[in-house]
C-alpha atoms as a PDB file:
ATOM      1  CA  UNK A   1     171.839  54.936  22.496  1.00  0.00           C
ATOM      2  CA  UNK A   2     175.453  54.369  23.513  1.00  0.00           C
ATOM      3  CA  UNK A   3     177.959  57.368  24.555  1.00  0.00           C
ATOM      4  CA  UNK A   4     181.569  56.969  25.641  1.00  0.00           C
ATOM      5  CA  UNK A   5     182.863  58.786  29.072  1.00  0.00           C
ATOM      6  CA  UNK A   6     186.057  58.758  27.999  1.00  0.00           C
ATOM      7  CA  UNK A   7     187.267  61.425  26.295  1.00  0.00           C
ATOM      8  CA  UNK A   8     190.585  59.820  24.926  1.00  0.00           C
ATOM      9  CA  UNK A   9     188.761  56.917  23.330  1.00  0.00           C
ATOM     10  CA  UNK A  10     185.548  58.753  22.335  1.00  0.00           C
ATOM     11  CA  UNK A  11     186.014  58.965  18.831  1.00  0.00           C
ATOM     12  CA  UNK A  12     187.247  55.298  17.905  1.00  0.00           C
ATOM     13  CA  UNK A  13     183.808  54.199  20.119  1.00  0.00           C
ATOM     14  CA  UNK A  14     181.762  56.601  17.830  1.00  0.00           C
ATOM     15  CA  UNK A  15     183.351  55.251  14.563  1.00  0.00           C
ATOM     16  CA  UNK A  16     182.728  51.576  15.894  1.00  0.00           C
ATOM     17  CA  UNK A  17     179.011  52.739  16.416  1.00  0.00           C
ATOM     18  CA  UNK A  18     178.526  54.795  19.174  1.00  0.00           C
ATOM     19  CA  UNK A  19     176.425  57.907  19.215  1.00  0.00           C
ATOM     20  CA  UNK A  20     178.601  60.396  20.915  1.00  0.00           C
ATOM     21  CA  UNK A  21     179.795  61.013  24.438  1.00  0.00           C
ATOM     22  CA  UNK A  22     180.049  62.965  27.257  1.00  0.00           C
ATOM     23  CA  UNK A  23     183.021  64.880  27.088  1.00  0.00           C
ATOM     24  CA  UNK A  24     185.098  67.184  29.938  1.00  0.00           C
ATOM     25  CA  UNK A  25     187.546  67.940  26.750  1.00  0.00           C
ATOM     26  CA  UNK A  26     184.786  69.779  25.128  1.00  0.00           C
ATOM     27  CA  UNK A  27     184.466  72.583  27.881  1.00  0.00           C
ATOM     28  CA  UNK A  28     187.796  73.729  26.307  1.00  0.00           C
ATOM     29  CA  UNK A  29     187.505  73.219  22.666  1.00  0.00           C
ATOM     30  CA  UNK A  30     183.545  72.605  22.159  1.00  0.00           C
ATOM     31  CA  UNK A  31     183.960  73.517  18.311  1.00  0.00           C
ATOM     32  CA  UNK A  32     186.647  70.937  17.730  1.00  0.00           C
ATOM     33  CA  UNK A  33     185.535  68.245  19.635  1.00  0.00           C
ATOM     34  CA  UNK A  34     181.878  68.185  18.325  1.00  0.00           C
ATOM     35  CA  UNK A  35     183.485  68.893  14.524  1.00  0.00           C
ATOM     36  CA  UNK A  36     185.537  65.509  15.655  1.00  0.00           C
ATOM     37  CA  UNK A  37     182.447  63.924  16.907  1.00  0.00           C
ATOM     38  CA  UNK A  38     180.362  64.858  13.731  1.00  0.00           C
ATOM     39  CA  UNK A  39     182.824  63.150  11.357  1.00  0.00           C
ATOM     40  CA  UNK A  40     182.913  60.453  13.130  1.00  0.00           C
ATOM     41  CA  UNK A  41     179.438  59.688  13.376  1.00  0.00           C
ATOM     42  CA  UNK A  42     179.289  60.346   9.095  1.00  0.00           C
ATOM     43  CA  UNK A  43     181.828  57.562   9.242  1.00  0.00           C
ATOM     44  CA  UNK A  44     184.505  60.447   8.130  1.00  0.00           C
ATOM     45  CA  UNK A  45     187.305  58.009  10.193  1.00  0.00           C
ATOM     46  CA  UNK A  46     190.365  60.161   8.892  1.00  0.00           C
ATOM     47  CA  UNK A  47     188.959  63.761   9.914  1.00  0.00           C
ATOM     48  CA  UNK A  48     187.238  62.583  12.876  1.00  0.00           C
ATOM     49  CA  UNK A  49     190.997  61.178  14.080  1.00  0.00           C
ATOM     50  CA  UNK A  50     192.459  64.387  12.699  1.00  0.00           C
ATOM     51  CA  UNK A  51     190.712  66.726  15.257  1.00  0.00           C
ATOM     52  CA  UNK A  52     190.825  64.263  17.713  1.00  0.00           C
ATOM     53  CA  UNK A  53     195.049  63.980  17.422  1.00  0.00           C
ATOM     54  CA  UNK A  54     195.021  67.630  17.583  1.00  0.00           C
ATOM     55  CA  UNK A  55     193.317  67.622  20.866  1.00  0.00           C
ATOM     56  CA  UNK A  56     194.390  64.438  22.104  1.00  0.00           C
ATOM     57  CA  UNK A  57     196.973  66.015  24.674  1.00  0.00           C
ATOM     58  CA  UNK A  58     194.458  68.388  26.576  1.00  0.00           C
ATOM     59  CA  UNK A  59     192.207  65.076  26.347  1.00  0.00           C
ATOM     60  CA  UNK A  60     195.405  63.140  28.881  1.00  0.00           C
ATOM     61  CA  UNK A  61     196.218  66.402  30.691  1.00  0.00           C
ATOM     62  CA  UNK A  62     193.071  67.508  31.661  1.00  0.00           C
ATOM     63  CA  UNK A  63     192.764  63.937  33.490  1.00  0.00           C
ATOM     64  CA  UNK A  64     196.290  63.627  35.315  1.00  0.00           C
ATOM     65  CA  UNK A  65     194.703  65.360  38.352  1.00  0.00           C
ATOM     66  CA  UNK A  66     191.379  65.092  39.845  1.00  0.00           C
ATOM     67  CA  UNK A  67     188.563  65.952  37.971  1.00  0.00           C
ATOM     68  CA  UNK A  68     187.312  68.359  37.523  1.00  0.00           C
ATOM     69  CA  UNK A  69     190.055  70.740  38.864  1.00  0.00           C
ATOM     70  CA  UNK A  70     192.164  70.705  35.826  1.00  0.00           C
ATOM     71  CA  UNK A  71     189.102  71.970  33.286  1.00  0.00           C
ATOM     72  CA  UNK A  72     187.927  74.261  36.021  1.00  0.00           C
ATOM     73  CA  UNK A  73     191.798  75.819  35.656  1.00  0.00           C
ATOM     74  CA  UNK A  74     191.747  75.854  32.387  1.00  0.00           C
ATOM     75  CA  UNK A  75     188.011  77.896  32.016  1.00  0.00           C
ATOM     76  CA  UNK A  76     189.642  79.838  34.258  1.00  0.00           C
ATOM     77  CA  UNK A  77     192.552  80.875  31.894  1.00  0.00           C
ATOM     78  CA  UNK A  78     190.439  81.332  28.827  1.00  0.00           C
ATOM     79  CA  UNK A  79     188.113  83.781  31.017  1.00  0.00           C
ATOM     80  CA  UNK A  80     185.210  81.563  30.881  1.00  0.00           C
ATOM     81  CA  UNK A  81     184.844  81.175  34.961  1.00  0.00           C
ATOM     82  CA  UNK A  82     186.469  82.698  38.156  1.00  0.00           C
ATOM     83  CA  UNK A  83     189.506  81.693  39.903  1.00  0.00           C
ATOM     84  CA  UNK A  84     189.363  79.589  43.166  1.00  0.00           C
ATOM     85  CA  UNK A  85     188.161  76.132  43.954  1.00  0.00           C
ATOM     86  CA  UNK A  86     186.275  74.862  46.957  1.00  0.00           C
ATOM     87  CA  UNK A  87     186.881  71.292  49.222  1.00  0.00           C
ATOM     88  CA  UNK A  88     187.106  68.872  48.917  1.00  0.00           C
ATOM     89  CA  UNK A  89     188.737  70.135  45.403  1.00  0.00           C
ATOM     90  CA  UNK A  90     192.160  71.767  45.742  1.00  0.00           C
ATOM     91  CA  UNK A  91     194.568  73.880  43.623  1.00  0.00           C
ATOM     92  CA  UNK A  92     195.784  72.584  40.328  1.00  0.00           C
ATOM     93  CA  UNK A  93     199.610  71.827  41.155  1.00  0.00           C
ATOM     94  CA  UNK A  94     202.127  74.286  39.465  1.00  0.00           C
ATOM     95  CA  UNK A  95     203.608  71.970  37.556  1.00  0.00           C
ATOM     96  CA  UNK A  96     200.126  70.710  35.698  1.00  0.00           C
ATOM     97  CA  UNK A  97     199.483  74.560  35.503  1.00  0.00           C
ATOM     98  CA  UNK A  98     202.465  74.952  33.102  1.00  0.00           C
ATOM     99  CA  UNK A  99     201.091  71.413  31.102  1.00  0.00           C
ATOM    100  CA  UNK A 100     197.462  72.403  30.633  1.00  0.00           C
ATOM    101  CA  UNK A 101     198.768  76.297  30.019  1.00  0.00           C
ATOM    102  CA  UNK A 102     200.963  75.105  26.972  1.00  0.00           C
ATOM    103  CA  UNK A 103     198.346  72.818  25.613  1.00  0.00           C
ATOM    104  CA  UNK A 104     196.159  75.878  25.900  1.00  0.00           C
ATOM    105  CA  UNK A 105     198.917  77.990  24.256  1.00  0.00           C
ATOM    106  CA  UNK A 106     199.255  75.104  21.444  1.00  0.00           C
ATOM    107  CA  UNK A 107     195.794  75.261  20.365  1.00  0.00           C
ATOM    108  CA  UNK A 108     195.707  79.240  20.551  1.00  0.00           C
ATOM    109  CA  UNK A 109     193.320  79.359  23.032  1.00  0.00           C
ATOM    110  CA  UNK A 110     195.270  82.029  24.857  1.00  0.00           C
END
């Protein structure tokens, strides 16, 4: 079996024959990604690519600083985890706080 570990590409690799993938993006939005990922393996291209548009910022934000701090932030803000982070990790910056909080805000998560 194949599986993408990419979360931005995920989708067109399952339509092209993958079986699924290992996803940080579905920690946030585990009903929409694996609705995504079910389409896509039924060959349902234009639904799968629906979902996955809808998603597809938190999919680049939650990568533009180290993983996993960003997800770990954003569990954090849905209530799903406790705050704080431990080295060699460090604090999501302000300024991807305000990204990943509007993303969040965007797909009503808050």
């Amino acid at each position: 079996m194949l599986f993408s570990g990419d979360d931005g590409t995920a989708i067109d690799f399952i339509l092209m024959g993958g079986h699924g993938g290992i996803s940080v993006t579905a920690n946030v939005v585990p009903m929409i990604l694996s609705k995504a990922y079910e389409y896509a393996i039924r060959g349902n291209s234009e639904e799968a690519k629906e979902l996955d548009l809808k998603i597809s910022c938190l999919h680049s934000h939650l990568f533009l600083e180290s993983n996993p701090i960003p997800v770990k932030w954003a569990m954090h803000q849905m209530g799903y985890c406790q705050s704080g982070i431990r080295l060699p990790l460090t604090k999501l910056s302000s300024y991807m706080q305000k990204i990943i909080e509007k993303d969040l805000e965007d797909l009503e998560l808050l």
